[in-house]
C-alpha atoms as a PDB file:
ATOM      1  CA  UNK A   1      30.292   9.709  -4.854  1.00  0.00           C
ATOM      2  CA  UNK A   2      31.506   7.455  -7.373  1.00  0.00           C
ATOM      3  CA  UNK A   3      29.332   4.401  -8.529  1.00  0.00           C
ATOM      4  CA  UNK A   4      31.626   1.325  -9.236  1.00  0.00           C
ATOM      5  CA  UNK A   5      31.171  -0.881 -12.485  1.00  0.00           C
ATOM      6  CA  UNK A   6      30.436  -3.859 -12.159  1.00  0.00           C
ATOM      7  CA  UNK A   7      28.097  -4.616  -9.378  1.00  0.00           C
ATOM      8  CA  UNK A   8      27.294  -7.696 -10.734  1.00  0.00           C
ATOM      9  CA  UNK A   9      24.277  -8.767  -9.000  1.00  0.00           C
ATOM     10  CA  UNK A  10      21.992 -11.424 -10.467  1.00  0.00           C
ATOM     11  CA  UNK A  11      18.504  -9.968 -11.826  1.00  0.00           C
ATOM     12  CA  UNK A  12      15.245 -11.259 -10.471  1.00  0.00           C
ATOM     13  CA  UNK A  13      13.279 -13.214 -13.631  1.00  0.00           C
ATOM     14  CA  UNK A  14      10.662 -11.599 -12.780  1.00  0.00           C
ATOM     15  CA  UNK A  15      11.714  -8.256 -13.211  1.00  0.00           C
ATOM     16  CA  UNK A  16      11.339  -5.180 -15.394  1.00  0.00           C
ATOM     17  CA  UNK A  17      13.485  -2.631 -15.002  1.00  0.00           C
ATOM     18  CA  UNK A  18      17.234  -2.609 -16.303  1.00  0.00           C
ATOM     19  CA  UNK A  19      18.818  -0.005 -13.275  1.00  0.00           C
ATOM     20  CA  UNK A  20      21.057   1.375 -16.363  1.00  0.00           C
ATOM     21  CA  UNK A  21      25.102   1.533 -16.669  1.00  0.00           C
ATOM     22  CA  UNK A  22      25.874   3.035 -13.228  1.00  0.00           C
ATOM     23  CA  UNK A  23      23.767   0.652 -11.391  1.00  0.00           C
ATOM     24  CA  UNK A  24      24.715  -2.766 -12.082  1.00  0.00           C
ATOM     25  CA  UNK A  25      26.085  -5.356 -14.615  1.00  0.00           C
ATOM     26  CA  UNK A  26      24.588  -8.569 -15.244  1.00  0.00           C
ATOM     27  CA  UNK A  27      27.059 -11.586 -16.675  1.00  0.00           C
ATOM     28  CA  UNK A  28      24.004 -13.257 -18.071  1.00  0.00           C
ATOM     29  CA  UNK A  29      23.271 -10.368 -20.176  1.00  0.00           C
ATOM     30  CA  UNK A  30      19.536 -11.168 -20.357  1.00  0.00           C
ATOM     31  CA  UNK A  31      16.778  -8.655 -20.497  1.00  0.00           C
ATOM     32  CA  UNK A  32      14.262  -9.538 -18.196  1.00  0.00           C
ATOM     33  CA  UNK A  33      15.751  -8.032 -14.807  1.00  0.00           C
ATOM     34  CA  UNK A  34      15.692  -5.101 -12.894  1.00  0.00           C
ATOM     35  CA  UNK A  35      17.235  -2.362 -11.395  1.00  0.00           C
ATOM     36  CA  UNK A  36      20.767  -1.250 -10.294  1.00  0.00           C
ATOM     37  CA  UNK A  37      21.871  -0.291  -6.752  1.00  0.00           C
ATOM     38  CA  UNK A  38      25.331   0.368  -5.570  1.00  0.00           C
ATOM     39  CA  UNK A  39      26.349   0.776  -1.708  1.00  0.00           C
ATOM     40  CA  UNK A  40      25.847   4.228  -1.162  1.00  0.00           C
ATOM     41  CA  UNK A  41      23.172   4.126   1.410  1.00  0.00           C
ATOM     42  CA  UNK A  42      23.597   5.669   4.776  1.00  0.00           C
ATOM     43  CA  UNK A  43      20.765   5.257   7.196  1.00  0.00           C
ATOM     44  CA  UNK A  44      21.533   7.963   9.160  1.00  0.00           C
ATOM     45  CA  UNK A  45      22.229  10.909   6.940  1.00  0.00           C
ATOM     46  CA  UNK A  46      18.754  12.096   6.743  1.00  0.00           C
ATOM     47  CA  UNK A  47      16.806  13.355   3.305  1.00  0.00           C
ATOM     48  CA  UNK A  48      14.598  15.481   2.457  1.00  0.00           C
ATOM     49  CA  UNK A  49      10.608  14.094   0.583  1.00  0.00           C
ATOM     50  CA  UNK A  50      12.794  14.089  -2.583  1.00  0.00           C
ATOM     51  CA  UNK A  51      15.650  11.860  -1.426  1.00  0.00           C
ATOM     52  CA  UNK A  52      17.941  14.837  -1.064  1.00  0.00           C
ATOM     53  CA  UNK A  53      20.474  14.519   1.540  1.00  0.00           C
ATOM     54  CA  UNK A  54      20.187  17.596   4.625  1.00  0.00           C
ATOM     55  CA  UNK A  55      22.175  18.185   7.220  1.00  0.00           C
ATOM     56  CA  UNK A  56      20.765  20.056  10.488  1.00  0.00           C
ATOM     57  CA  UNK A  57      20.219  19.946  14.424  1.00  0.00           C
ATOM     58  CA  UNK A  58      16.922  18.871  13.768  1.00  0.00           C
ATOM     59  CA  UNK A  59      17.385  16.285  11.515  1.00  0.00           C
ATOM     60  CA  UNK A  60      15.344  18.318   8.587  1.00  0.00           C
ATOM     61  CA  UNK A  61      17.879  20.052   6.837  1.00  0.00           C
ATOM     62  CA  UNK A  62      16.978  23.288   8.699  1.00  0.00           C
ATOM     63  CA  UNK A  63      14.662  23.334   5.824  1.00  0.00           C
ATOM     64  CA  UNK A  64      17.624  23.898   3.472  1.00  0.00           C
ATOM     65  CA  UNK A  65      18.082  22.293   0.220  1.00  0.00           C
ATOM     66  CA  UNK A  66      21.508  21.298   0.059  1.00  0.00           C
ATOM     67  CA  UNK A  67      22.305  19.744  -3.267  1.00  0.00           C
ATOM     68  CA  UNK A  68      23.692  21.334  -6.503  1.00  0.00           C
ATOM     69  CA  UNK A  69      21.177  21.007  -9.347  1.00  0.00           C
ATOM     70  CA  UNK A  70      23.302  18.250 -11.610  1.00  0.00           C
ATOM     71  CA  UNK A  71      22.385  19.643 -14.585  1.00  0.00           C
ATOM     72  CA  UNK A  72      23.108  22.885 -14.062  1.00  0.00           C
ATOM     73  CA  UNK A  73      26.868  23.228 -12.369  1.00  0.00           C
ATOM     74  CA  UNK A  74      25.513  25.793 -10.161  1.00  0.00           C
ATOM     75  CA  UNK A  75      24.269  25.623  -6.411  1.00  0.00           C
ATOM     76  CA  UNK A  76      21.007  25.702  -5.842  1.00  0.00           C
ATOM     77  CA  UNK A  77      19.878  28.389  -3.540  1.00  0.00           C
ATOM     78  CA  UNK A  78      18.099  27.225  -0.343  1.00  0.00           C
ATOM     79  CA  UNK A  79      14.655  25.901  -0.697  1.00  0.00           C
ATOM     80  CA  UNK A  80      12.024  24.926   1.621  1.00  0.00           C
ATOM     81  CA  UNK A  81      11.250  21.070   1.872  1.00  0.00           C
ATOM     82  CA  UNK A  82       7.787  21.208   0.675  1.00  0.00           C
ATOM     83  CA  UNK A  83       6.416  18.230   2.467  1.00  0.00           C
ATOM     84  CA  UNK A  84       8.679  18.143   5.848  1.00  0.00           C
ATOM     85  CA  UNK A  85       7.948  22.074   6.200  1.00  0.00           C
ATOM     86  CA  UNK A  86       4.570  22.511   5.309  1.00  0.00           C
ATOM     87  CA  UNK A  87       2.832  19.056   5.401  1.00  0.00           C
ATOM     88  CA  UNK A  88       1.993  20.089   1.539  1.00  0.00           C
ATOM     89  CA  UNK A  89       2.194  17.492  -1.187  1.00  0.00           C
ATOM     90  CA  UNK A  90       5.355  17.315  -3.222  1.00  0.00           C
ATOM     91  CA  UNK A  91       4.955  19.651  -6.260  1.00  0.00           C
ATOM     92  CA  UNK A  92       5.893  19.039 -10.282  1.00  0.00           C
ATOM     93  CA  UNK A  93       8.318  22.199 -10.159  1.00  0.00           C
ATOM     94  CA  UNK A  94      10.143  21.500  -6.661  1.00  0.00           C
ATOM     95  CA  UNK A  95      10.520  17.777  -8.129  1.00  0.00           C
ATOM     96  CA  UNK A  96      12.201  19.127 -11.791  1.00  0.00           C
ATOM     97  CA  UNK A  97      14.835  21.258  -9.601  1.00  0.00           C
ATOM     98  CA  UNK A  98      17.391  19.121  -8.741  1.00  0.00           C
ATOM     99  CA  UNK A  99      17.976  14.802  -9.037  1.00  0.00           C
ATOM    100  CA  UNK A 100      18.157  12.889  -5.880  1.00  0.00           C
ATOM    101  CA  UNK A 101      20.939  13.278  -4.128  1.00  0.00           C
ATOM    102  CA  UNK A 102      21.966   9.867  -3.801  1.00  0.00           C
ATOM    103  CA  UNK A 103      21.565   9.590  -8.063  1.00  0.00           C
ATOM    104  CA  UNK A 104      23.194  13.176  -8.218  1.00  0.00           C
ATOM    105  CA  UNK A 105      26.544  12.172 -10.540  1.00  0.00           C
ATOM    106  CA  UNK A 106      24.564   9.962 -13.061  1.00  0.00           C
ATOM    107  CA  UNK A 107      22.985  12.962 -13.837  1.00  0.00           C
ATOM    108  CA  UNK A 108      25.882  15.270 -13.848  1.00  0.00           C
ATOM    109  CA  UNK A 109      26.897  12.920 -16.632  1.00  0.00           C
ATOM    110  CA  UNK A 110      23.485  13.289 -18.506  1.00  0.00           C
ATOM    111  CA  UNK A 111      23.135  17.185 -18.882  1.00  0.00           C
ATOM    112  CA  UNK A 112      19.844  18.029 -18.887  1.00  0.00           C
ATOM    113  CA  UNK A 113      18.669  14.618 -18.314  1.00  0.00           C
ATOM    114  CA  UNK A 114      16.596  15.343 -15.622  1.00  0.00           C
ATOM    115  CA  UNK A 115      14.684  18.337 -15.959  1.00  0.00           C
ATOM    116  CA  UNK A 116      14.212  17.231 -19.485  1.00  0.00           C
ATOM    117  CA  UNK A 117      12.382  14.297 -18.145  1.00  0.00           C
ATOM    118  CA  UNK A 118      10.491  15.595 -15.243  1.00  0.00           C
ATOM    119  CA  UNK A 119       9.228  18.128 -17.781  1.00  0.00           C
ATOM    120  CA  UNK A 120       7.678  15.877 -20.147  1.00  0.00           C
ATOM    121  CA  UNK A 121       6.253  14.057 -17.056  1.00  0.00           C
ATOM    122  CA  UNK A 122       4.912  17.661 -16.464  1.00  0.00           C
ATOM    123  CA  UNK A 123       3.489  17.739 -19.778  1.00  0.00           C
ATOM    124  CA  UNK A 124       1.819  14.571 -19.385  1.00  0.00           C
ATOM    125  CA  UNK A 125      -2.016  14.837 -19.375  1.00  0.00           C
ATOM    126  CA  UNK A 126      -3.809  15.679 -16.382  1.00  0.00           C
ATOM    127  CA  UNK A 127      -1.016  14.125 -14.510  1.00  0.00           C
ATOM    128  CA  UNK A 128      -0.846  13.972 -10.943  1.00  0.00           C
ATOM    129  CA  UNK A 129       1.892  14.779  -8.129  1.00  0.00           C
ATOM    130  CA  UNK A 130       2.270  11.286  -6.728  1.00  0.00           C
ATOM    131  CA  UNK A 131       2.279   9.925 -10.377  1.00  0.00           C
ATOM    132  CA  UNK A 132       4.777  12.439 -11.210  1.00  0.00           C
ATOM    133  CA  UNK A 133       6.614  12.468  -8.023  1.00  0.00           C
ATOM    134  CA  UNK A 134       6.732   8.163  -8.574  1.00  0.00           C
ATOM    135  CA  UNK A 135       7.906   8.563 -12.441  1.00  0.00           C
ATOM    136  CA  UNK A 136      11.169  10.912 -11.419  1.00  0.00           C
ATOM    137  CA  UNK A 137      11.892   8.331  -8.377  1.00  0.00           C
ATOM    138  CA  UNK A 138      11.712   5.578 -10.587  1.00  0.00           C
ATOM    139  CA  UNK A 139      13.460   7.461 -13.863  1.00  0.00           C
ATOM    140  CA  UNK A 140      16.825   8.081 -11.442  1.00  0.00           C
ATOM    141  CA  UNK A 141      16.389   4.452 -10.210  1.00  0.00           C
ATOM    142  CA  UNK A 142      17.072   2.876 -13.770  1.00  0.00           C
ATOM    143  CA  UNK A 143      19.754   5.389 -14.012  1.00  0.00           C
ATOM    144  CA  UNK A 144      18.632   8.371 -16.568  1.00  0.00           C
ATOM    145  CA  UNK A 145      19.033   7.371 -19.413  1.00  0.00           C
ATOM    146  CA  UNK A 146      22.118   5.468 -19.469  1.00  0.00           C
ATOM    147  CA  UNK A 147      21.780   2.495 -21.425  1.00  0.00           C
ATOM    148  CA  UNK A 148      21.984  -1.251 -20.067  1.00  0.00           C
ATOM    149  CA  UNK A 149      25.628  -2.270 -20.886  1.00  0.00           C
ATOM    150  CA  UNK A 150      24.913  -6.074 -20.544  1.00  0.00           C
ATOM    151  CA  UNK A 151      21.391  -5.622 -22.589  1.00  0.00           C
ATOM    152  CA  UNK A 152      21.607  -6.671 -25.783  1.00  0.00           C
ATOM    153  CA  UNK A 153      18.187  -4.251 -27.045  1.00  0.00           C
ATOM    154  CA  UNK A 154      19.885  -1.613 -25.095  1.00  0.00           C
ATOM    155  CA  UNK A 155      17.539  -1.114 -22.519  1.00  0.00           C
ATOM    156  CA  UNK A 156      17.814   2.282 -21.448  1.00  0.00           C
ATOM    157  CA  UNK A 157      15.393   3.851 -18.213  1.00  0.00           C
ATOM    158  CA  UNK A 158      14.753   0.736 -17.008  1.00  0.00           C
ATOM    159  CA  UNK A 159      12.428   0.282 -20.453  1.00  0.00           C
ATOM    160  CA  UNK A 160      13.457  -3.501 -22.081  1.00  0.00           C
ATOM    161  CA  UNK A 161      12.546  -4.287 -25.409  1.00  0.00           C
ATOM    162  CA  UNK A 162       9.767  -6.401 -23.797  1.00  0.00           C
ATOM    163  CA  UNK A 163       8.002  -2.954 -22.539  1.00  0.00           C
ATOM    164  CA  UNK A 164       8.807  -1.080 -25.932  1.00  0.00           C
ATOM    165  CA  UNK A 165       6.967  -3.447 -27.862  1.00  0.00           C
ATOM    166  CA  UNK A 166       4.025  -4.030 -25.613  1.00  0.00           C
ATOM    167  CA  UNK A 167       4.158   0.168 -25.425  1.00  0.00           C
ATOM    168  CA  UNK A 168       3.725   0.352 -29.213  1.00  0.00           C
ATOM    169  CA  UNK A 169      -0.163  -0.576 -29.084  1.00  0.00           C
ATOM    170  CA  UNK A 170      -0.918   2.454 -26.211  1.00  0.00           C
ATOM    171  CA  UNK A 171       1.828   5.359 -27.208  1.00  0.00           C
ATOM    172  CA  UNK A 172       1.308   6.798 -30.898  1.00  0.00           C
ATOM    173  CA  UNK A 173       4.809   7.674 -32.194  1.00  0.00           C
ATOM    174  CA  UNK A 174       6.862   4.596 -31.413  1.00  0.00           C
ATOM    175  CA  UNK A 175       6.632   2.934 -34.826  1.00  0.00           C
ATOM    176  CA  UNK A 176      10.308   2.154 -35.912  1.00  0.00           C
ATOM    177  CA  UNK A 177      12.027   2.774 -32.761  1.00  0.00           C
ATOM    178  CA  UNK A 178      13.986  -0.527 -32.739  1.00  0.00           C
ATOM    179  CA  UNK A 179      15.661   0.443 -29.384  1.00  0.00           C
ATOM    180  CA  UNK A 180      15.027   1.619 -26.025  1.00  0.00           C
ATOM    181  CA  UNK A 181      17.834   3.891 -26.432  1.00  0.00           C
ATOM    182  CA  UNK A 182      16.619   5.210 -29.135  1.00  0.00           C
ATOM    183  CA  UNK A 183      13.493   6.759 -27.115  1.00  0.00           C
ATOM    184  CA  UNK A 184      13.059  10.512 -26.578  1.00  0.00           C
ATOM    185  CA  UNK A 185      12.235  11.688 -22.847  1.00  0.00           C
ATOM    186  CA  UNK A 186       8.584  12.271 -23.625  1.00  0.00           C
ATOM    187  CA  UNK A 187       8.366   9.257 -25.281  1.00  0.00           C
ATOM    188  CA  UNK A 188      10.075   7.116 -22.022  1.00  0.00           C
ATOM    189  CA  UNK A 189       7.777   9.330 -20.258  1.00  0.00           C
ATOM    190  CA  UNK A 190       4.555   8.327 -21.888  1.00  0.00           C
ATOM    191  CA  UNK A 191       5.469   4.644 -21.893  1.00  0.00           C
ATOM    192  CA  UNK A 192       6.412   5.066 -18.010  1.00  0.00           C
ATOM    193  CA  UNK A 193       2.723   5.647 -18.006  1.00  0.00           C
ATOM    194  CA  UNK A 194       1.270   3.269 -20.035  1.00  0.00           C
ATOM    195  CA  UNK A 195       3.262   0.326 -17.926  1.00  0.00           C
ATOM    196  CA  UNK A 196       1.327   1.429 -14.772  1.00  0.00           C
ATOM    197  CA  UNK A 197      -1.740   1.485 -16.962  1.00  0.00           C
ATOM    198  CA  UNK A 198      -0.899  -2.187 -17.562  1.00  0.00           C
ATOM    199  CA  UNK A 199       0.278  -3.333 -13.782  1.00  0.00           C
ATOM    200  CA  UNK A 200      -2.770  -1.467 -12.688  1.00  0.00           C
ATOM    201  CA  UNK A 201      -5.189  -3.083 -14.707  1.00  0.00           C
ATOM    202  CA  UNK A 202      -6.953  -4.405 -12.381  1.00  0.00           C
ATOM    203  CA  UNK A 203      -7.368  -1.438 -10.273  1.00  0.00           C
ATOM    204  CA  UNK A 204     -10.098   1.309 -11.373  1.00  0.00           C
ATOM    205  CA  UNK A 205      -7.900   4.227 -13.415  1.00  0.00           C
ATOM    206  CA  UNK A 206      -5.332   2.302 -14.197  1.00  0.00           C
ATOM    207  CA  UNK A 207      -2.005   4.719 -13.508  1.00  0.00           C
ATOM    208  CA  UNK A 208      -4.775   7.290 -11.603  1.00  0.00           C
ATOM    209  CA  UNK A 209      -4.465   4.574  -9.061  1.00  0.00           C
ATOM    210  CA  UNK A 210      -1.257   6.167  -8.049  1.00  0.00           C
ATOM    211  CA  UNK A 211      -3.332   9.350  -6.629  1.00  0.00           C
ATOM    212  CA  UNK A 212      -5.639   7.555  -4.573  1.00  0.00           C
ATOM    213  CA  UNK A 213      -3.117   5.770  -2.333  1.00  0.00           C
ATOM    214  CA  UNK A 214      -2.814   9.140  -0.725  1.00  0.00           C
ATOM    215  CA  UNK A 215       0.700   9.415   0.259  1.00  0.00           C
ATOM    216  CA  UNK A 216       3.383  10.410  -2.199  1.00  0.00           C
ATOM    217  CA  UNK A 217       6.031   8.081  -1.125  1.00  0.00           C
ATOM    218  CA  UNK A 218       4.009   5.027  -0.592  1.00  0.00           C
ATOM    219  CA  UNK A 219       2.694   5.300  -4.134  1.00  0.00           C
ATOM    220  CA  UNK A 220       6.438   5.712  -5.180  1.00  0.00           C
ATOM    221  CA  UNK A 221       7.503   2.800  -3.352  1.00  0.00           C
ATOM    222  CA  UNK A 222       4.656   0.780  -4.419  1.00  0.00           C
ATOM    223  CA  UNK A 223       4.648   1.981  -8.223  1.00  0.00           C
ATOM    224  CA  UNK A 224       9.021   1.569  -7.976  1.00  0.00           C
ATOM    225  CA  UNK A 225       8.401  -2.371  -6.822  1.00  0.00           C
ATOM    226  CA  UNK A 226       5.825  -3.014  -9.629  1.00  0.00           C
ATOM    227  CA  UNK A 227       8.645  -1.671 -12.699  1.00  0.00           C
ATOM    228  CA  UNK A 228      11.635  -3.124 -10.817  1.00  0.00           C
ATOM    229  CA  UNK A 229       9.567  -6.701 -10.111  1.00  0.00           C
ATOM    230  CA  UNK A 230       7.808  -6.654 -12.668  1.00  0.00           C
ATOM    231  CA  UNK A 231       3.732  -6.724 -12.255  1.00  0.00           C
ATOM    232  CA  UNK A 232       3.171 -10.258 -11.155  1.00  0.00           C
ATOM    233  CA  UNK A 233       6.307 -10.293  -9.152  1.00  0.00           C
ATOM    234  CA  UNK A 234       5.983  -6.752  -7.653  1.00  0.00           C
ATOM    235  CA  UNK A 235       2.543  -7.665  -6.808  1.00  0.00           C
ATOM    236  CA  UNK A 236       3.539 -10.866  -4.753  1.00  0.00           C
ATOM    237  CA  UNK A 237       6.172  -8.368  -2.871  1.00  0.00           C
ATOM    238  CA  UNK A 238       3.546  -5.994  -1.736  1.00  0.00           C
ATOM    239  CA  UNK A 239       0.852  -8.528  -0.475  1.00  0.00           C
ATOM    240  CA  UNK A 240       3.696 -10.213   1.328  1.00  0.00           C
ATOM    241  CA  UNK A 241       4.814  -6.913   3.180  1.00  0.00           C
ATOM    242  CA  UNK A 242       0.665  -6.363   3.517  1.00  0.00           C
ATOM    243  CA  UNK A 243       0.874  -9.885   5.277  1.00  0.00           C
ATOM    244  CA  UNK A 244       3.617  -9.108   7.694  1.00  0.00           C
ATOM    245  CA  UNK A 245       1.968  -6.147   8.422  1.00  0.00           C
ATOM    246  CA  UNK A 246      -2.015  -7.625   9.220  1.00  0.00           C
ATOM    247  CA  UNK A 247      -1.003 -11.609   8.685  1.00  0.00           C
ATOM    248  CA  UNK A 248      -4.148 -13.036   6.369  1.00  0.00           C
ATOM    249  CA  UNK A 249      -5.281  -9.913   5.528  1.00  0.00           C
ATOM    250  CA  UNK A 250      -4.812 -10.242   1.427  1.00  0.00           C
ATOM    251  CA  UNK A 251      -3.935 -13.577  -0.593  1.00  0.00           C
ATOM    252  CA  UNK A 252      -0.756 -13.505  -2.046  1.00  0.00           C
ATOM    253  CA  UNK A 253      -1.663 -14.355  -5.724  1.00  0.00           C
ATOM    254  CA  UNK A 254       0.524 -12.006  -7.688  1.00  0.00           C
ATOM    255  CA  UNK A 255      -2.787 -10.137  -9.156  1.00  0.00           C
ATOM    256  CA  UNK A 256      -3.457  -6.347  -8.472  1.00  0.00           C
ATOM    257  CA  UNK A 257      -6.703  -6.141  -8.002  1.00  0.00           C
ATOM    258  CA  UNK A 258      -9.188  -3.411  -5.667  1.00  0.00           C
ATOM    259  CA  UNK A 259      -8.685  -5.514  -2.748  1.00  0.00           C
ATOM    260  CA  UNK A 260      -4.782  -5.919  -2.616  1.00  0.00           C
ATOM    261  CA  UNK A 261      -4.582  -2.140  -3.315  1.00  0.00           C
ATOM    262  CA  UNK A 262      -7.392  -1.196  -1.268  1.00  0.00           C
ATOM    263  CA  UNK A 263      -5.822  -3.018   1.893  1.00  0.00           C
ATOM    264  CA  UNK A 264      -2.115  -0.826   0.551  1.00  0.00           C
ATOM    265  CA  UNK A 265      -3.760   2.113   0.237  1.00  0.00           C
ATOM    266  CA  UNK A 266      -5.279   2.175   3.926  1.00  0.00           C
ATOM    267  CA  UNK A 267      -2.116   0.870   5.644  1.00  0.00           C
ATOM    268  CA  UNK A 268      -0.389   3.833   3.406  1.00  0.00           C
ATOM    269  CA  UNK A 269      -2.623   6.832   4.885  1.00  0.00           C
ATOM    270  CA  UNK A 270      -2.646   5.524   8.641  1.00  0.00           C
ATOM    271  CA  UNK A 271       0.710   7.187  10.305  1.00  0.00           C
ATOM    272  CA  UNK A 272       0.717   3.621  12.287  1.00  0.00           C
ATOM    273  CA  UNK A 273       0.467   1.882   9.269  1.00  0.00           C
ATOM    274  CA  UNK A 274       2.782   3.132   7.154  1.00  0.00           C
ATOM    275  CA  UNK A 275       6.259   2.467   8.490  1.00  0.00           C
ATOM    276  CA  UNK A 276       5.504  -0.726   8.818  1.00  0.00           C
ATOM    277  CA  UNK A 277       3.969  -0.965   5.845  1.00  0.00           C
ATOM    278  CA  UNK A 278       7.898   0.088   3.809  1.00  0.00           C
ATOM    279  CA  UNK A 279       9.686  -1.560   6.672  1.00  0.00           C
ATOM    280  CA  UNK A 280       8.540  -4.564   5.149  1.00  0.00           C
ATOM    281  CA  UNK A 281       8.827  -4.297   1.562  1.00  0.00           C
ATOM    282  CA  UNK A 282      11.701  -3.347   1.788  1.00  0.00           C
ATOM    283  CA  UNK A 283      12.925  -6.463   3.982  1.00  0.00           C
ATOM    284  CA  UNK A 284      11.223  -8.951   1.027  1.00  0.00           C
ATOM    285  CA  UNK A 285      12.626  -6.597  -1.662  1.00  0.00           C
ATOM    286  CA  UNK A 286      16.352  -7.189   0.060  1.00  0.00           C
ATOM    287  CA  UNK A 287      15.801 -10.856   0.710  1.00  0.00           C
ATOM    288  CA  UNK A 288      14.638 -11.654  -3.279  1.00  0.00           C
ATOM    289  CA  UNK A 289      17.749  -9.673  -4.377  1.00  0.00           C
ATOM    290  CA  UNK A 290      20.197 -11.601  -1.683  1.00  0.00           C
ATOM    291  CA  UNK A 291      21.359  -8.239  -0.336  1.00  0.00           C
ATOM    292  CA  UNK A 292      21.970  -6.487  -3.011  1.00  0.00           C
ATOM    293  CA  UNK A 293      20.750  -2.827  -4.769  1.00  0.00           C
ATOM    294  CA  UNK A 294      20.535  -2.139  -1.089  1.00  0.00           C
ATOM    295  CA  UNK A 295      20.353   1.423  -2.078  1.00  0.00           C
ATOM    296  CA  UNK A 296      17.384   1.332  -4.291  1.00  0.00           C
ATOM    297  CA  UNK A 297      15.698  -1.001  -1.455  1.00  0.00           C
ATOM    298  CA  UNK A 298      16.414   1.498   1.540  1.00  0.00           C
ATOM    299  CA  UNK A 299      15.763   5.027  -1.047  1.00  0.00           C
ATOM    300  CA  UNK A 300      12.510   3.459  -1.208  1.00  0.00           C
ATOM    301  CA  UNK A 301      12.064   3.118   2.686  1.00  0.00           C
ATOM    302  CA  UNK A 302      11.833   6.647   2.918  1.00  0.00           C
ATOM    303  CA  UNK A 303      13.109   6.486   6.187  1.00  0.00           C
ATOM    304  CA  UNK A 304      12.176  10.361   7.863  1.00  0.00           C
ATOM    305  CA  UNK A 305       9.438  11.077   5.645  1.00  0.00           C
ATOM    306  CA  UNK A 306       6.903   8.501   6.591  1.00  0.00           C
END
């Protein structure tokens, strides 16, 4: 596939993340948006937990991985989808294999892109599969780490010169990086960390928070909305898809606090729940962006592995 240039969507003002040059231009050139999409979704060409595309009578791939690593130029041999297969939690080496699919030729323009970030993810301390798992969905969201034509502090992995800066007093080693370009991947790695320690503030662990929602692709989705939306505006998003799921059952104050994420994290575990639960964010995520990164939106959905 073949992502066009421009896009040109608007950004949201509340947002954070930039989407990166194969996502989307921006004519105002400002830095306070978020993420690219394109037009590449398909609703019914299934994926695998990891947003790779499968092909199969049963609608699972046959359990057969069938994406080329992008980084490597070689096919990948088949592998067993982890979480379809097995019911097992998505794991730190299946995710460093191979980019999602539907991301697969920004990263066969960044050799080495990918497993060079989901490594230092890997390397983060005590870090956990969801919070991994969310990092590497969100990383090939903004687009590797192909920098932000229209940004004019060359935001690069969805990081702005906004988050940079506000990194600097929780990552040691970012004195006199002027840029988000600039970054190394264990540094955009660390700071992907200390943002959710930030939007999570108000939830006990901070980015541990991720882990206790219990379900890999909810925390994704949820963790994906807060860096795209920003933490006030992400926040506003989720207790409005909460709403349409239970109407009344949170306020919808833009703050992230134990009872927002509680009521998230119990619609997220219960199978009834949690369809409805995406269905829904991603309907308010599509109406705030007018339609567009309708990719991004749906990826999100995770439509056959809820």
């Amino acid at each position: 596939m073949r992502f066009s240039i421009p896009f040109a969507p608007a950004r949201s003002p509340d947002g954070e993340g930039s989407g990166g040059a194969f996502t989307y231009t921006d004519s105002a050139g400002s830095d306070d948006g978020g993420g690219g999409g394109g037009s590449h979704y398909n609703p019914d060409q299934p994926r695998d937990w990891h947003g790779r595309w499968t092909a199969g009578p049963d609608e699972r791939g046959g359990g057969r991985n069938l994406l080329d690593a992008a980084d490597s130029g070689g096919a990948s041999a088949p592998q067993p989808m982890i979480w379809l297969e097995t019911g097992g939690q998505p794991n730190l080496l299946d995710q460093a294999a191979a980019a999602p699919a539907w991301k697969a030729e920004v990263f066969a323009n960044q050799p080495g892109a990918w497993r060079g970030f989901t490594g230092a993810v890997a390397g983060l301390p005590e870090v956990g599969d969801a919070e991994a798992f969310s990092y590497g969905e969100i990383f090939a969201a903004e687009g590797g780490i192909a920098v932000d034509p229209t940004s004019r502090y060359k935001t690069s992995s969805g990081i702005t010169i906004g988050t940079l800066r506000d990194a600097m007093a929780g990552v040691p080693g970012l004195e006199g990086i002027a840029t988000p370009n600039l970054l190394t991947l264990p540094q955009r790695a660390a700071i992907y960390r200390d943002y959710f320690d930030r939007a999570l503030r108000g939830v006990d662990g901070g980015h541990r928070a991720l882990e206790a929602i219990g379900n890999p692709f909810a925390a994704s989705a949820l963790a994906d909305t807060l860096f795209r939306f920003g933490p006030k505006g992400g926040t506003e998003m989720i207790q409005r898809a909460l709403d349409q799921v239970m109407p009344g059952v949170v306020g919808l104050d833009g703050r992230m606090g134990p009872g927002t994420f509680g009521v998230y994290r119990e619609f997220a575990t219960n199978p009834a729940t949690r369809g409805q639960l995406l269905d829904a964010l991603q309907r308010i995520r599509s109406k705030k962006l007018d339609g567009l990164e309708e990719d991004r939106n749906q990826h999100f959905r995770y439509l056959r592995q809820r």
